[in-house]
N, C-alpha and C. Protein backbone atom coordinates (compact mmCIF):
# COMPACT_ATOMS: atom_id res chain seq x y z
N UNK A 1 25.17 48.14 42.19
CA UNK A 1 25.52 47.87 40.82
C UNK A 1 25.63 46.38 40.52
N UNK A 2 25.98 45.33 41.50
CA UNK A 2 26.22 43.98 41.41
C UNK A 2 24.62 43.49 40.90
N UNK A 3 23.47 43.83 41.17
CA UNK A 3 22.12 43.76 40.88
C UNK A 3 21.80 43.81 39.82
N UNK A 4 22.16 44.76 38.54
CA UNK A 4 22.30 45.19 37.35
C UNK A 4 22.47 43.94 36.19
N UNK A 5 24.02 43.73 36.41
CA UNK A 5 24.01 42.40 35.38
C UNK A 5 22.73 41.29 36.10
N UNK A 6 22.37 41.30 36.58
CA UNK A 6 21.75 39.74 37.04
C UNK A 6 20.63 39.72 36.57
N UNK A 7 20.12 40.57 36.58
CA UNK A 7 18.51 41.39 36.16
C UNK A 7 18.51 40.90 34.46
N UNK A 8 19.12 41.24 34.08
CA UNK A 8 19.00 40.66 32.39
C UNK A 8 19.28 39.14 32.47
N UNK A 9 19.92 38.48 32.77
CA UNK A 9 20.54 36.72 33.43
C UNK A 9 19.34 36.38 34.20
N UNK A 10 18.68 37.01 35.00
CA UNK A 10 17.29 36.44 35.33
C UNK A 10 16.41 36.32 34.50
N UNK A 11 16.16 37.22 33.82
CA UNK A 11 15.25 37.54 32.59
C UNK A 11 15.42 36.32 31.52
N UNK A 12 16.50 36.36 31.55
CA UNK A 12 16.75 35.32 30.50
C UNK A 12 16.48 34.19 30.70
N UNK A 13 16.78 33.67 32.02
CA UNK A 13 16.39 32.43 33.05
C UNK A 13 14.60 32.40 32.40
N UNK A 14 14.05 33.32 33.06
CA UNK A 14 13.11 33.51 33.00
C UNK A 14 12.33 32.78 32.03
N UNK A 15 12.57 33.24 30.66
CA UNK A 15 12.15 33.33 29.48
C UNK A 15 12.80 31.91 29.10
N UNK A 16 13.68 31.45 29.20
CA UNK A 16 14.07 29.81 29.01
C UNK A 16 13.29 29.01 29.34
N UNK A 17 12.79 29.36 30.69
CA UNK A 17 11.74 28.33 31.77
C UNK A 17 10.58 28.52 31.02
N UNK A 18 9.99 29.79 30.88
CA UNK A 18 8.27 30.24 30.11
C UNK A 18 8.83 28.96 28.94
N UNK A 19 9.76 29.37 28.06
CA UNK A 19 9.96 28.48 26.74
C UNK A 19 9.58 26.89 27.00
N UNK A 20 10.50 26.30 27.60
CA UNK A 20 10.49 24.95 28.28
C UNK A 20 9.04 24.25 28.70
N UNK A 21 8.36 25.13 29.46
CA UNK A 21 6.66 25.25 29.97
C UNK A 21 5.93 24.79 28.65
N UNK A 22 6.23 26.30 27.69
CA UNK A 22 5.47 25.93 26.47
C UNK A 22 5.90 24.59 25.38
N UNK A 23 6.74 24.35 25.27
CA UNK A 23 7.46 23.03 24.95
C UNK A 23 6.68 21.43 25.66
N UNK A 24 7.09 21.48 26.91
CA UNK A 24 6.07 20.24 27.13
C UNK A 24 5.08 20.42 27.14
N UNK A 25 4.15 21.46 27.16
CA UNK A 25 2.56 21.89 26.78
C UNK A 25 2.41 21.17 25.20
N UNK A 26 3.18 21.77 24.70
CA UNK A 26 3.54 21.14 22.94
C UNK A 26 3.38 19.65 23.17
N UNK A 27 4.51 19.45 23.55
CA UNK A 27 4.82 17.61 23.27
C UNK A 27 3.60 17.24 24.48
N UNK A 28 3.08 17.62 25.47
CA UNK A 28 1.96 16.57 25.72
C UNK A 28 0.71 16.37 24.60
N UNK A 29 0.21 17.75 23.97
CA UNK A 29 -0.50 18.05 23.15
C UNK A 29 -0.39 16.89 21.72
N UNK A 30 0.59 17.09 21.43
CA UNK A 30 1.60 16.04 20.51
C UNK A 30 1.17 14.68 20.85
N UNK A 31 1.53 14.19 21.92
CA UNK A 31 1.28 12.74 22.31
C UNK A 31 -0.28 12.06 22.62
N UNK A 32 -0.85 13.59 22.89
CA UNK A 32 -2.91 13.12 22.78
C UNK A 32 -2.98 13.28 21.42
N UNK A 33 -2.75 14.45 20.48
CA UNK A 33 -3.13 13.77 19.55
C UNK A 33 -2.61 12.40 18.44
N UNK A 34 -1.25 12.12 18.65
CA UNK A 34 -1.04 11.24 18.15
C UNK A 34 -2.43 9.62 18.97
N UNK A 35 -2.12 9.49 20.37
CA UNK A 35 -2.80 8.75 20.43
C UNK A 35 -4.55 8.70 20.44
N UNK A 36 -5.18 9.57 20.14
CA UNK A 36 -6.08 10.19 19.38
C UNK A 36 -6.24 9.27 18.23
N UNK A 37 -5.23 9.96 17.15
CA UNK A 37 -4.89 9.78 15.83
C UNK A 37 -4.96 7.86 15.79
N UNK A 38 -4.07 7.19 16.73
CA UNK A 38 -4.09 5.89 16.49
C UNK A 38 -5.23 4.85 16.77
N UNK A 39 -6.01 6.03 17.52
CA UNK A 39 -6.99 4.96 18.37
C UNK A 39 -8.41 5.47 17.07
N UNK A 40 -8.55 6.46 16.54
CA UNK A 40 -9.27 6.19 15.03
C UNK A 40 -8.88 5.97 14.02
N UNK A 41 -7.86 5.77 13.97
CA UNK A 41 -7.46 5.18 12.48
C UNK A 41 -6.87 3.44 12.50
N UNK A 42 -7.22 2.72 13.98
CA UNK A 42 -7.45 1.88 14.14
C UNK A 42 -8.32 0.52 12.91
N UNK A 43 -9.22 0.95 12.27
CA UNK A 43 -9.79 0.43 11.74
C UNK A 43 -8.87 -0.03 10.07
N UNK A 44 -10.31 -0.17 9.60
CA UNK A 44 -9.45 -0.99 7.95
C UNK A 44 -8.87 0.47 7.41
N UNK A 45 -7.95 0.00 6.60
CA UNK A 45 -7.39 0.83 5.29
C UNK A 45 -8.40 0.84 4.27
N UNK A 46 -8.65 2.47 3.86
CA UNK A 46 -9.97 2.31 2.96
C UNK A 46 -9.86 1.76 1.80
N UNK A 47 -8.38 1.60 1.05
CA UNK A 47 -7.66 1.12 0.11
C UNK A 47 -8.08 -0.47 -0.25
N UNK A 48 -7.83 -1.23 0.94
CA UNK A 48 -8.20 -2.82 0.93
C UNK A 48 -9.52 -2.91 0.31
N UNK A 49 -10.82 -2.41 0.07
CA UNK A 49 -11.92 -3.06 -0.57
C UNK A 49 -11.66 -2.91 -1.66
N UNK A 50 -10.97 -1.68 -2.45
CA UNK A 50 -10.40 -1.60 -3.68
C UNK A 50 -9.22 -2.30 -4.16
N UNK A 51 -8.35 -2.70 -3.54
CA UNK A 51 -7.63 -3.97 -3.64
C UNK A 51 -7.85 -5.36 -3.78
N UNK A 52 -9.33 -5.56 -2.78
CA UNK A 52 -9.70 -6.83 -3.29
C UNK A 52 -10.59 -7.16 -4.17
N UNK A 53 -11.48 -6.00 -4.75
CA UNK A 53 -11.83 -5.44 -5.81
C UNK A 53 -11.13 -6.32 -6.80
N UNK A 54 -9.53 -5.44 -6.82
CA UNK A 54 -9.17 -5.25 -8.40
C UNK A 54 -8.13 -7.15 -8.06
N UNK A 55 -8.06 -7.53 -7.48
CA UNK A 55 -7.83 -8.94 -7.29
C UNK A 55 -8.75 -9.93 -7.32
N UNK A 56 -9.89 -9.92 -7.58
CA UNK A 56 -10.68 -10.79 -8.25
C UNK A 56 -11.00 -10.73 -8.81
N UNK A 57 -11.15 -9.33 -9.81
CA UNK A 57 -10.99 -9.46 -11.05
C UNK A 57 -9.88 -9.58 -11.58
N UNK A 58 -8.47 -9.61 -11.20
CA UNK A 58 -7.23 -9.87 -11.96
C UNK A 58 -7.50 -11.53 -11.92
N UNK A 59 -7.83 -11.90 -10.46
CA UNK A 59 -8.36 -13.52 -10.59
C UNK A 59 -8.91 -14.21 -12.01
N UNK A 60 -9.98 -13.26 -12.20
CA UNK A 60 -11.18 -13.75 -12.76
C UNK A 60 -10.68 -13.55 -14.40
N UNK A 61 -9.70 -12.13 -14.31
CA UNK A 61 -9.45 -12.79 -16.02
C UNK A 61 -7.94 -14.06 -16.25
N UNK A 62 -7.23 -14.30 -15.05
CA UNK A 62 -6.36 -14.98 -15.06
C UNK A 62 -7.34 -16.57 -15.57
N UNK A 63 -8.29 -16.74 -14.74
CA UNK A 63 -9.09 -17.90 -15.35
C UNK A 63 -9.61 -17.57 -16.43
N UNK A 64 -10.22 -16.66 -16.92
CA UNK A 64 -10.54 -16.81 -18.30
C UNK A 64 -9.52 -16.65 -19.80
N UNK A 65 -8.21 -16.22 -18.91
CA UNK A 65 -6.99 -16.32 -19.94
C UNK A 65 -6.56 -17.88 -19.89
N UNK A 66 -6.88 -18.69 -18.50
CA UNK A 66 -5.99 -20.06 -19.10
C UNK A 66 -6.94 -20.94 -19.32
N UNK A 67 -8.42 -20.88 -19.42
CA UNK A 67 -9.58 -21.10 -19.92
C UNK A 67 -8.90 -21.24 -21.84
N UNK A 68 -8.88 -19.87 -22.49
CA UNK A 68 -8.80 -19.62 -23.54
C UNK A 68 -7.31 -20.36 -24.22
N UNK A 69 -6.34 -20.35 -23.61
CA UNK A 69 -5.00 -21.51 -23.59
C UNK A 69 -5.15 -22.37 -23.78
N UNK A 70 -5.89 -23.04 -22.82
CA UNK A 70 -6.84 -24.88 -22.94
C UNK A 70 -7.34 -24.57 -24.26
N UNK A 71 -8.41 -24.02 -24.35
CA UNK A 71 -9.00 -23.91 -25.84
C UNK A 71 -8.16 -24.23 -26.84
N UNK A 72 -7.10 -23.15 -27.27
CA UNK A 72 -6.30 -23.02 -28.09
C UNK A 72 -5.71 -23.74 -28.20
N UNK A 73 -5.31 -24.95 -27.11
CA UNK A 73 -4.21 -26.01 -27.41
C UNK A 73 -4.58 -27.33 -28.05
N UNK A 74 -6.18 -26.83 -27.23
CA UNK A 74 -6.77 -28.09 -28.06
C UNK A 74 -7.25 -27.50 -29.45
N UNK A 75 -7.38 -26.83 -29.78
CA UNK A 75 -7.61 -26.63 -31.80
C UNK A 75 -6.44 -26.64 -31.96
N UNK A 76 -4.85 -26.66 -31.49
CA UNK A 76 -3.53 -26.84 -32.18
C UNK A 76 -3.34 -28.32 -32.23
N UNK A 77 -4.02 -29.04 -31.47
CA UNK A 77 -3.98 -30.21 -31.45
C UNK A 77 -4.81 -31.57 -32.53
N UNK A 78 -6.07 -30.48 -32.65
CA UNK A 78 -6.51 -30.49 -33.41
C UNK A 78 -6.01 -30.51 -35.22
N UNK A 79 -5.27 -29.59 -35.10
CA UNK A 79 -5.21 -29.19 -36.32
C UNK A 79 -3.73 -30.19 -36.79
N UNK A 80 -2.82 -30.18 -35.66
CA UNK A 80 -1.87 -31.22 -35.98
C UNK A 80 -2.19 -32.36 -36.25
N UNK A 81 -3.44 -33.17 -35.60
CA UNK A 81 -3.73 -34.19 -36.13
C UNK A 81 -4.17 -34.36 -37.22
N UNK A 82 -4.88 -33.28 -37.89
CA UNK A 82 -5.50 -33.29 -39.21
C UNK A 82 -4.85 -33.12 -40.43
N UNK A 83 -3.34 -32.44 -39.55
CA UNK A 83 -2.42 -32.47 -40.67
C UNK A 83 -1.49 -33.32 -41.04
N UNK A 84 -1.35 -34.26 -39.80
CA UNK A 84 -1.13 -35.92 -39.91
C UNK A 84 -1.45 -36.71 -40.76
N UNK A 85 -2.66 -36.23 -40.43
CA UNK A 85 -3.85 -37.42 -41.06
C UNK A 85 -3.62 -36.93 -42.82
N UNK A 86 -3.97 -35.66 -42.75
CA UNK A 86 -3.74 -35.49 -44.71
C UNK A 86 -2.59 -35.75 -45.55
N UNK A 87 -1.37 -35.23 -44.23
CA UNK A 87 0.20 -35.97 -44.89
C UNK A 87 -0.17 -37.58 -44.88
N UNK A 88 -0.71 -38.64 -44.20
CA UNK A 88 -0.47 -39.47 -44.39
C UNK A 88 -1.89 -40.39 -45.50
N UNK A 89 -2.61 -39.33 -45.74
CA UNK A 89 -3.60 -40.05 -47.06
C UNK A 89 -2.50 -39.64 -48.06
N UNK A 90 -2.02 -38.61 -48.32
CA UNK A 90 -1.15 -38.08 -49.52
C UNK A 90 0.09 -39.34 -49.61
N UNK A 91 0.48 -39.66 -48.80
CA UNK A 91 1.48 -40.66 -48.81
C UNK A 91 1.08 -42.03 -49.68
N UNK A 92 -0.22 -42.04 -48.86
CA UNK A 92 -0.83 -43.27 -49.48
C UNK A 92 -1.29 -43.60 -50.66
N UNK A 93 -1.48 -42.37 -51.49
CA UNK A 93 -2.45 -42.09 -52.10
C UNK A 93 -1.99 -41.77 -53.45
């Protein structure tokens, strides 16, 4: 009868160990494909050509916005002088 209980306590043993087996079967599996995973995705981010894409054109209108600034400052400059110039014929005049 001492045989009895043990038989289920082995079993159980048993079935812990099978578990455990399948577990590092898992995590080695786990660790090829992660390093798998790192050793092709090694390369560029497919994202970056579209990033530098949209950064030379954010470039490209940043120069043609302070392109158009220059412009504009010079016709304000323009126009202040001309309005100088007419306040001071009117003065004269």
């Amino acid at each position: 009868m001492s045989k009895e209980p043990a038989k289920p306590a082995e079993s159980l043993v048993q079935q812990l160990l099978a578990e455990r087996r399948e577990l590092k079967v898992a995590l080695e599996r786990a660790r090829l494909e992660v390093e798998d995973a790192k050793g092709s995705a090694g390369g560029p981010d497919p994202r970056v050509a579209q990033l530098q894409a949209e950064l030379t054109r954010l470039r490209t209108q940043l120069d043609e916005t302070r392109a158009e600034v220059n412009l504009l400052r010079v016709e304000r400059n323009e126009l202040r002088d001309g309005i100088a110039h007419a306040i001071a014929e009117l003065r004269e005049g």
